[in-house]
Protein backbone atom coordinates (compact mmCIF):
# COMPACT_ATOMS: atom_id res chain seq x y z
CA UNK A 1 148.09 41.43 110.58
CA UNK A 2 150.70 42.79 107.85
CA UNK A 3 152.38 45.81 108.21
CA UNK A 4 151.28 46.92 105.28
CA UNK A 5 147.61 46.08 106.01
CA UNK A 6 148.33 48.40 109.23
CA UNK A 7 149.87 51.37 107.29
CA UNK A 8 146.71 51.62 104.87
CA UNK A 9 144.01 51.48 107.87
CA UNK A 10 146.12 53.93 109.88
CA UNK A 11 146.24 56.13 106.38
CA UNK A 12 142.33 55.94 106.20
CA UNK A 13 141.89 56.72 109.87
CA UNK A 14 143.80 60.14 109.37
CA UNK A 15 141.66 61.00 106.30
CA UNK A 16 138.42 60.51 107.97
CA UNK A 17 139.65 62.73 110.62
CA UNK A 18 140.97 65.24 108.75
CA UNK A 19 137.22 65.44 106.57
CA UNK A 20 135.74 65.96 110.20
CA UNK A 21 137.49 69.01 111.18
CA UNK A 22 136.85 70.83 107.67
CA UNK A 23 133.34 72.84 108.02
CA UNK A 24 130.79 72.55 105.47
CA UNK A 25 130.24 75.89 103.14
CA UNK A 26 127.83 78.04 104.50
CA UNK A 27 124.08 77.99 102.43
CA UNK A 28 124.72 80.77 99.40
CA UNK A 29 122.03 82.73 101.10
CA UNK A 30 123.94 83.77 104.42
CA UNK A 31 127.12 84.39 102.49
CA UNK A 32 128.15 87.66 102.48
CA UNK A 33 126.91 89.53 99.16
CA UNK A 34 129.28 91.45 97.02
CA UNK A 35 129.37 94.87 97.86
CA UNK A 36 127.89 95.82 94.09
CA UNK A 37 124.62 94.09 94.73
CA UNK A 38 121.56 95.61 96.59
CA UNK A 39 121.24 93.68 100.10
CA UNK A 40 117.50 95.17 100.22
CA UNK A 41 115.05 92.83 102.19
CA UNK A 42 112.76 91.25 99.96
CA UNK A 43 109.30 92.20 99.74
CA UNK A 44 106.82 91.02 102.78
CA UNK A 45 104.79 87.55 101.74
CA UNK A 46 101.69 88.02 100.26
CA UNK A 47 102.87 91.21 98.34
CA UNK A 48 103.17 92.33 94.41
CA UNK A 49 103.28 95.55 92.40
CA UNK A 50 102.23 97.17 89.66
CA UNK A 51 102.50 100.45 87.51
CA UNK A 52 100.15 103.06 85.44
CA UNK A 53 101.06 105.39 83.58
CA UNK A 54 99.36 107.04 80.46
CA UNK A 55 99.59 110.00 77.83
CA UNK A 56 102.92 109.13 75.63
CA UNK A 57 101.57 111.44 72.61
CA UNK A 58 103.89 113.15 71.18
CA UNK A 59 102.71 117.32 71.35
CA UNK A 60 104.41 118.20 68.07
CA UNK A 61 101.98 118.42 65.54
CA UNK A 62 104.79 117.96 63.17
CA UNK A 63 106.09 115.21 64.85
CA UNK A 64 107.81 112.39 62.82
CA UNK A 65 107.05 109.80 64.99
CA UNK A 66 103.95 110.14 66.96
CA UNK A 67 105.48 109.52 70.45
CA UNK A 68 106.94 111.43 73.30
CA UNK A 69 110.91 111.32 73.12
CA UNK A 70 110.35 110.96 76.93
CA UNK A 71 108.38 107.35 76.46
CA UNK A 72 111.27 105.59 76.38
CA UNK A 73 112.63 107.08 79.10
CA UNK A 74 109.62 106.31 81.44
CA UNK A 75 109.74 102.75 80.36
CA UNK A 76 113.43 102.11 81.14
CA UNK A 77 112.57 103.12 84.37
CA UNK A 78 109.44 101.34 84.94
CA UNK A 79 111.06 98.13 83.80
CA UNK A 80 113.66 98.50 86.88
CA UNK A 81 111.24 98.84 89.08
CA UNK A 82 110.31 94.89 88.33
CA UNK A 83 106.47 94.85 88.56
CA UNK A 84 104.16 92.49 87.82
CA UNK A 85 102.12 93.93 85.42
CA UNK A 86 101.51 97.47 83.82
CA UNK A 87 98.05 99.42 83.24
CA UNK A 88 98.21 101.91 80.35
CA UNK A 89 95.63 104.42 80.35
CA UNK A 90 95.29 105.77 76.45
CA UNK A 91 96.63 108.18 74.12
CA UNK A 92 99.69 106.20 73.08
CA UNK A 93 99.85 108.04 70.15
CA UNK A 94 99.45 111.35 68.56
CA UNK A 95 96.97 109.49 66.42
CA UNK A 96 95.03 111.77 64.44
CA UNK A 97 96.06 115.34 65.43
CA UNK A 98 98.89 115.42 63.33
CA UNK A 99 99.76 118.14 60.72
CA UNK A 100 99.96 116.94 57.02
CA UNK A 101 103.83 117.74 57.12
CA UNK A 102 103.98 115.10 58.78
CA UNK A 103 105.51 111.82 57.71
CA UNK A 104 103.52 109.87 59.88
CA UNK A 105 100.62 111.99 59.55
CA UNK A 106 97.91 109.15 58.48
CA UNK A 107 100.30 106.06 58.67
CA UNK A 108 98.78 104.78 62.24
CA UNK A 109 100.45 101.63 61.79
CA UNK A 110 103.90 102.90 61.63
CA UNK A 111 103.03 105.44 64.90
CA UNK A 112 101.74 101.84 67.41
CA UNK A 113 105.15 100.09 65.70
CA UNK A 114 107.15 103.49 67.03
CA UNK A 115 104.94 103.24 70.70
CA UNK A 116 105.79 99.43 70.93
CA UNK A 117 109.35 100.07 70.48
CA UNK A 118 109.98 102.99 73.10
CA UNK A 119 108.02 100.64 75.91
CA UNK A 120 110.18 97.61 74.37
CA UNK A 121 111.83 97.85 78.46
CA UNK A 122 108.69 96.83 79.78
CA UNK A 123 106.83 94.10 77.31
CA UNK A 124 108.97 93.26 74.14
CA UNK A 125 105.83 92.60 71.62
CA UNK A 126 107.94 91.09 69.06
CA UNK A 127 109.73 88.44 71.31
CA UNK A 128 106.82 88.47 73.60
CA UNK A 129 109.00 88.68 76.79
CA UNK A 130 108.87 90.81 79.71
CA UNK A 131 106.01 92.36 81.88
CA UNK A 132 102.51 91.82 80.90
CA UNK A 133 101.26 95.20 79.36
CA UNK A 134 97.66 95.71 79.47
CA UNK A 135 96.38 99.08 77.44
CA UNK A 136 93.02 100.58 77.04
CA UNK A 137 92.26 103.53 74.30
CA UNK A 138 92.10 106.84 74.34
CA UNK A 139 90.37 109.89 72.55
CA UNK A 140 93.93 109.83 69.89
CA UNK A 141 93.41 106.23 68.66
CA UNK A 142 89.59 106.75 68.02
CA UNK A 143 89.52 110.56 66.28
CA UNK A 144 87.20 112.39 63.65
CA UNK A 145 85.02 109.92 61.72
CA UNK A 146 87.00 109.69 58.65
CA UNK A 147 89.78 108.36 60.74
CA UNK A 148 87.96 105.49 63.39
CA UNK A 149 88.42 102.74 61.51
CA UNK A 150 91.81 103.16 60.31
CA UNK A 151 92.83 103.96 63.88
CA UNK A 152 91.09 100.98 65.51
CA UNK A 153 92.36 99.01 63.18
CA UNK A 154 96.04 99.78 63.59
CA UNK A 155 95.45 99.52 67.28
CA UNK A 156 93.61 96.15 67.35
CA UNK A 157 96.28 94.84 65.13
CA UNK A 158 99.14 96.31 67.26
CA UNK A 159 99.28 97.41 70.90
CA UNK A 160 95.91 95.79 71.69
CA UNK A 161 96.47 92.44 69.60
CA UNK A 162 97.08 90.50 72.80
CA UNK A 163 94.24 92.06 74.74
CA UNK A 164 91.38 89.68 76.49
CA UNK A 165 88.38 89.09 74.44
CA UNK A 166 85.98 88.61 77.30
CA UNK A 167 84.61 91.91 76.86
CA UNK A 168 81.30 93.02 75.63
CA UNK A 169 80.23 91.98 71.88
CA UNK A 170 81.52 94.27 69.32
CA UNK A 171 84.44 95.49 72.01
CA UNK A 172 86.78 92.72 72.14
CA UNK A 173 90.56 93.48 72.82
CA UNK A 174 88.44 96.98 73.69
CA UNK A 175 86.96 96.49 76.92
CA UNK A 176 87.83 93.50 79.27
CA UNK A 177 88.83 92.32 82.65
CA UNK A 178 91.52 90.19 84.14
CA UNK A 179 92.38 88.49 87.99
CA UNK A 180 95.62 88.77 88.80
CA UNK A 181 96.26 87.00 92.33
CA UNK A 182 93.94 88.98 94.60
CA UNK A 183 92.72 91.36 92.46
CA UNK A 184 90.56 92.11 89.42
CA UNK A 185 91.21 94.60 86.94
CA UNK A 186 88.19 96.06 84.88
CA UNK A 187 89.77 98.22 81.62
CA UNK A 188 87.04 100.19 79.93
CA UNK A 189 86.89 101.70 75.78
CA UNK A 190 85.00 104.87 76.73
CA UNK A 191 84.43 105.68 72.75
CA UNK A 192 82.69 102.50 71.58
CA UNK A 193 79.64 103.49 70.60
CA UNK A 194 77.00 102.80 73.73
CA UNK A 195 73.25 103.53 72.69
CA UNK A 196 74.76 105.78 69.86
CA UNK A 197 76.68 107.45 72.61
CA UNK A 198 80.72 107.71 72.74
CA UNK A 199 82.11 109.25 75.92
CA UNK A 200 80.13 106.48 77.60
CA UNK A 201 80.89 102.68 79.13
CA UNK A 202 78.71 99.85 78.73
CA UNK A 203 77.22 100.49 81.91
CA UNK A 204 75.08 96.52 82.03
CA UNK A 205 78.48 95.05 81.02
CA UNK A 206 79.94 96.97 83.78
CA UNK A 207 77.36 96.02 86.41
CA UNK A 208 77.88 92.40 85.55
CA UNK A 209 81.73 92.38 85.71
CA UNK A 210 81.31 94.30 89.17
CA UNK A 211 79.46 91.36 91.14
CA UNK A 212 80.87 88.56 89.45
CA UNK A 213 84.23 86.87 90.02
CA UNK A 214 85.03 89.53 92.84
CA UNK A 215 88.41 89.84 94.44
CA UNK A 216 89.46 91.94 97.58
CA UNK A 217 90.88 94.51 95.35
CA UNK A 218 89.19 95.87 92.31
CA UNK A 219 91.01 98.21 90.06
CA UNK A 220 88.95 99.64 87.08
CA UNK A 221 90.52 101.77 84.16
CA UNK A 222 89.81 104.25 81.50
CA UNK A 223 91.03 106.92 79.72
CA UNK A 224 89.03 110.02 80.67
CA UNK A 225 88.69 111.42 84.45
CA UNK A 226 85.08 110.75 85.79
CA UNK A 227 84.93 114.63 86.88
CA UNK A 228 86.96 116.95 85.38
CA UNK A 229 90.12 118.33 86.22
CA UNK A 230 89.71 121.50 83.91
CA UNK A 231 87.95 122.91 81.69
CA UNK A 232 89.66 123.10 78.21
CA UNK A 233 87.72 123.75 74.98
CA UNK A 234 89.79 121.56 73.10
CA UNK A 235 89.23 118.60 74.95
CA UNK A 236 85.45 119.12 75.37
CA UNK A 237 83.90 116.16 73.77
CA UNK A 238 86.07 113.35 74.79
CA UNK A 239 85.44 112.79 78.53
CA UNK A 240 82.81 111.13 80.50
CA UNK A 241 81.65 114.43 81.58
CA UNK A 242 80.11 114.85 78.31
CA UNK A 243 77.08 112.84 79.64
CA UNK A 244 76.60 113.73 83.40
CA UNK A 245 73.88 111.58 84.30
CA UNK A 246 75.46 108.85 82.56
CA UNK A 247 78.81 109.62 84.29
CA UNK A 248 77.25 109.89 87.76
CA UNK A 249 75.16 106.17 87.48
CA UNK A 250 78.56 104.70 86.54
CA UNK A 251 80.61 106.41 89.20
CA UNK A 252 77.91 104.97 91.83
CA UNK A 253 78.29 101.69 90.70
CA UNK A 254 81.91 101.79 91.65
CA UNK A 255 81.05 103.31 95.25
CA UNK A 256 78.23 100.78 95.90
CA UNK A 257 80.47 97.75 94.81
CA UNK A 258 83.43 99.08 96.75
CA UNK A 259 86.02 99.47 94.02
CA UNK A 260 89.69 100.19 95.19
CA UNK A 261 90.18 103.31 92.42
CA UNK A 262 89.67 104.73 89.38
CA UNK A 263 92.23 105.75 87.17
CA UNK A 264 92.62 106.92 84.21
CA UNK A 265 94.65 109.25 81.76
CA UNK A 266 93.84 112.47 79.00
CA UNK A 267 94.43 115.30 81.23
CA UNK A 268 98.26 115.78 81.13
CA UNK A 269 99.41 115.80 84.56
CA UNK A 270 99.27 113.46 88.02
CA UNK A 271 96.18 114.20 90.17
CA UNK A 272 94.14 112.60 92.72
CA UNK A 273 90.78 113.65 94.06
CA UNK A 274 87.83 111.71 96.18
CA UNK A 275 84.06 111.42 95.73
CA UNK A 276 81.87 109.79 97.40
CA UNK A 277 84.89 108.25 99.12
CA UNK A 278 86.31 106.57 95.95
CA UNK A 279 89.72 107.70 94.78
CA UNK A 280 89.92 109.15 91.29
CA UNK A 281 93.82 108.98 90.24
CA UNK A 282 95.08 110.64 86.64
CA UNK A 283 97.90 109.70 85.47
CA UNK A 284 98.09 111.52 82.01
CA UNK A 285 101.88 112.49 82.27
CA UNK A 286 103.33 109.26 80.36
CA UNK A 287 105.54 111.91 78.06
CA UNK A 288 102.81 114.34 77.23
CA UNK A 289 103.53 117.53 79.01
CA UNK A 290 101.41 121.08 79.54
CA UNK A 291 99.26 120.85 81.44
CA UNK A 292 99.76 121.88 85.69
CA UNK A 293 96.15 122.06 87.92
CA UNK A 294 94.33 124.94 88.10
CA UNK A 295 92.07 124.03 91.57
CA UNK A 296 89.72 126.73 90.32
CA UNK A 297 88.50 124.68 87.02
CA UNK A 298 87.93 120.84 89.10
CA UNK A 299 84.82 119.88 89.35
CA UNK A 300 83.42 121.22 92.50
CA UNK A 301 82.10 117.17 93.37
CA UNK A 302 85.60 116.29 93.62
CA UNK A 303 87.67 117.00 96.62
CA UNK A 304 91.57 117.51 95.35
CA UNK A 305 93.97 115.22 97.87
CA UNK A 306 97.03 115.94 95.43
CA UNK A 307 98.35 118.46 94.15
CA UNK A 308 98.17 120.30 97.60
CA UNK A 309 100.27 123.13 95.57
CA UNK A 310 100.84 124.45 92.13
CA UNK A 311 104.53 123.42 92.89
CA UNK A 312 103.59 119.94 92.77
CA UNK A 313 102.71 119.67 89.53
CA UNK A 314 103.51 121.14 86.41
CA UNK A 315 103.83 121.53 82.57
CA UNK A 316 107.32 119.73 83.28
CA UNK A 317 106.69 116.79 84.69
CA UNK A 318 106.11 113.62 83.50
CA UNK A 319 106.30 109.65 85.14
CA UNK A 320 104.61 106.74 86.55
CA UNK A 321 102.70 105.64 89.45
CA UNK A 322 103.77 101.99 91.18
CA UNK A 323 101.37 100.90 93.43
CA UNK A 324 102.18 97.75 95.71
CA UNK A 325 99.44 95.59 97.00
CA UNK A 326 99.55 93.93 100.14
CA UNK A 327 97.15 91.46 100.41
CA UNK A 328 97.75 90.06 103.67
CA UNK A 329 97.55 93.48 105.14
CA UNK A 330 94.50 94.33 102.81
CA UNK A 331 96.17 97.50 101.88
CA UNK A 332 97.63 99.22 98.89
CA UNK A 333 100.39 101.83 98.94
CA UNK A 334 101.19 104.09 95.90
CA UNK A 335 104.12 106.29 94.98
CA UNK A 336 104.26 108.56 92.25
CA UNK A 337 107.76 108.84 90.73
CA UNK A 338 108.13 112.12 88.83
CA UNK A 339 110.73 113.24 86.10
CA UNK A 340 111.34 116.37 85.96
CA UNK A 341 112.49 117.25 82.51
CA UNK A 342 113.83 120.58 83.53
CA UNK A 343 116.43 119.44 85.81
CA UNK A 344 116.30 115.50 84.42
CA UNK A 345 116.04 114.58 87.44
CA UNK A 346 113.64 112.33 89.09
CA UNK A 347 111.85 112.45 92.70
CA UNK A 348 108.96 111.36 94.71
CA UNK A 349 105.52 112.66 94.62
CA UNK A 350 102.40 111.90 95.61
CA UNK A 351 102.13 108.63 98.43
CA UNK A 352 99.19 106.85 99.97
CA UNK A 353 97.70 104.21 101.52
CA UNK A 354 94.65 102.83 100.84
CA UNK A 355 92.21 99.47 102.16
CA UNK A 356 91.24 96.89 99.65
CA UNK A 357 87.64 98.93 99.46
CA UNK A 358 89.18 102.31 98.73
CA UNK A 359 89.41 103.99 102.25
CA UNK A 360 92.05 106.31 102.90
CA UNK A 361 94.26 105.29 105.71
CA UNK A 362 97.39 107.24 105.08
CA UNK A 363 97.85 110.42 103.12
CA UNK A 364 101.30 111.53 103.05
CA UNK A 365 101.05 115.07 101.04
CA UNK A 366 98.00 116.28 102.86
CA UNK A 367 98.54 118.74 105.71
């Protein structure tokens, strides 16, 4: 053999050696983060969230825009917390009950364009992009008669343009359901006319939606509590209370079908109360602030699980719910995150746990 022939396989020999003692890089997921990202654990398998909140009138009658100046703020932080879908419960706007000084006063279009631009954090309805934002109606987008059908207008061509149609005839983008994963999601218009009736749900539709296409969880939504918080003149009229029998034959359809919760909006706070061991949450503090529970004024049928205090709730706060559902466990857990506009800060209210069928099996804020 040539010398040179022996210099180029002694040559290779030290490269191959070389290669072997250099480790491979470790996988990018056991590196070591950088110290300015969140090394949180991920959430358990089989879990996913979502977030209500409701109420994002503005309560200046002379307002020039028709939304809360807080409704932006809520978003921005309802879009960090990453869910995977929101439920609005009604009254995105001040709608109707608007003074005549008011630029905005009639021009319904212009107050849904202002609403879809403060919640632009969450869903982006121009580009399309972000989290899916479902919305039901409330009392402000239906309004005295000379108003309905310029308001439902507006709103069918705006915030509720990308609604389901699956609802009943007449109510499309109104009333509807959805499935997401294990769950099913049943949003109500409680001011379609039912048998001449507002203030009312279409109680067969209802029925139907309840038995067919079930999931473990069932969340179903509206704008009005089932039984009131309090008792205000100027919102008589607008609630499901308005027609008790009515109210009760729905509510007992939940209960026999073993719905997860309730929730809704309209009264302007965060409250949640039990019947018949079904879970009636409010969350009417999406930017609309002034109202704080009075125990006295509930509905004696509903037993109050939070506020425990006047301290933990009032006029000032406003927020969002997130709620995380675990189906493997068969549970959900909620926490409400509260702003306090006084101090502009934010904190933790209420927290529980609930099973798939609604049972309480942790209760944080109750002694």
């Amino acid at each position: 053999m040539k010398l040179q022939h022996i210099v180029i396989l002694l040559l290779l020999l030290m490269i191959i050696i070389t290669a072997g003692c250099v480790q491979p890089s470790p996988p990018q997921s056991s590196r070591t983060p950088p110290t300015n990202v969140s090394t949180a654990s991920p959430a358990p398998s089989g879990t996913w969230t979502f977030v209500v909140f409701g109420d994002s009138r503005d309560n200046t009658k002379d307002t020039l825009t028709g939304v809360s100046p807080y409704t932006n703020l809520i978003a921005i932080a309802i879009a960090a917390e990453k869910p995977d879908l929101v439920m609005y419960t009604g009254d995105l706007v001040s709608g109707w009950i608007i003074s005549n000084a008011s630029p905005v006063a009639t021009d319904y279009k212009v107050q849904f364009k202002n609403w879809m631009d403060a919640v632009a954090p969450i869903h982006n309805y121009t580009s399309g992009k972000g989290t899916p934002l479902y919305v039901v109606r409330g009392n402000h987008e239906d309004g005295p008669k000379q108003t309905v059908m310029p308001l439902l207008d507006a709103y069918r061509e705006s915030a509720a343009a990308d609604m389901p149609l699956n609802g009943p005839p007449g109510e499309e983008r109104l009333t509807y359901s959805f499935t997401w994963k294990g769950a099913k999601f049943i949003a109500l218009d409680e001011y379609f006319p039912h048998n001449d009736l507002k203030e009312t749900v279409n109680q067969t539709w209802v029925d139907q939606e309840l038995i067919s296409d079930t999931r473990p969880f069932t969340f179903v939504f509206g704008h009005t509590p089932a039984y009131l918080l309090e008792d205000d003149p100027e919102d008589r009229g607008y609630d499901l209370a308005v027609h008790p029998a009515l109210r009760d034959i729905f509510w007992d359809s939940l209960v026999k079908n073993h719905v997860t919760a309730y929730i809704s909006g309209h009264t302007h706070l965060y409250a949640r109360g039990v019947k018949d061991g079904l879970q009636q949450v409010v969350t009417g503090n999406g930017g609309a602030m002034g109202h704080s529970l009075n125990q006295s004024a509930v509905d004696p049928a509903l037993t109050i699980e939070y506020p425990v205090s006047e301290a933990d709730n009032t006029g000032n706060d406003v927020g969002y719910l997130l709620v995380t559902v675990n189906e493997t466990a068969g549970i959900i857990s909620a926490i409400q995150n509260i702003y306090q506009t006084d101090t502009k800060e934010w904190r933790t209210g209420d927290q529980f746990t609930l099973s798939h069928s609604g049972a309480v099996i942790s209760n944080t804020n109750v002694p």
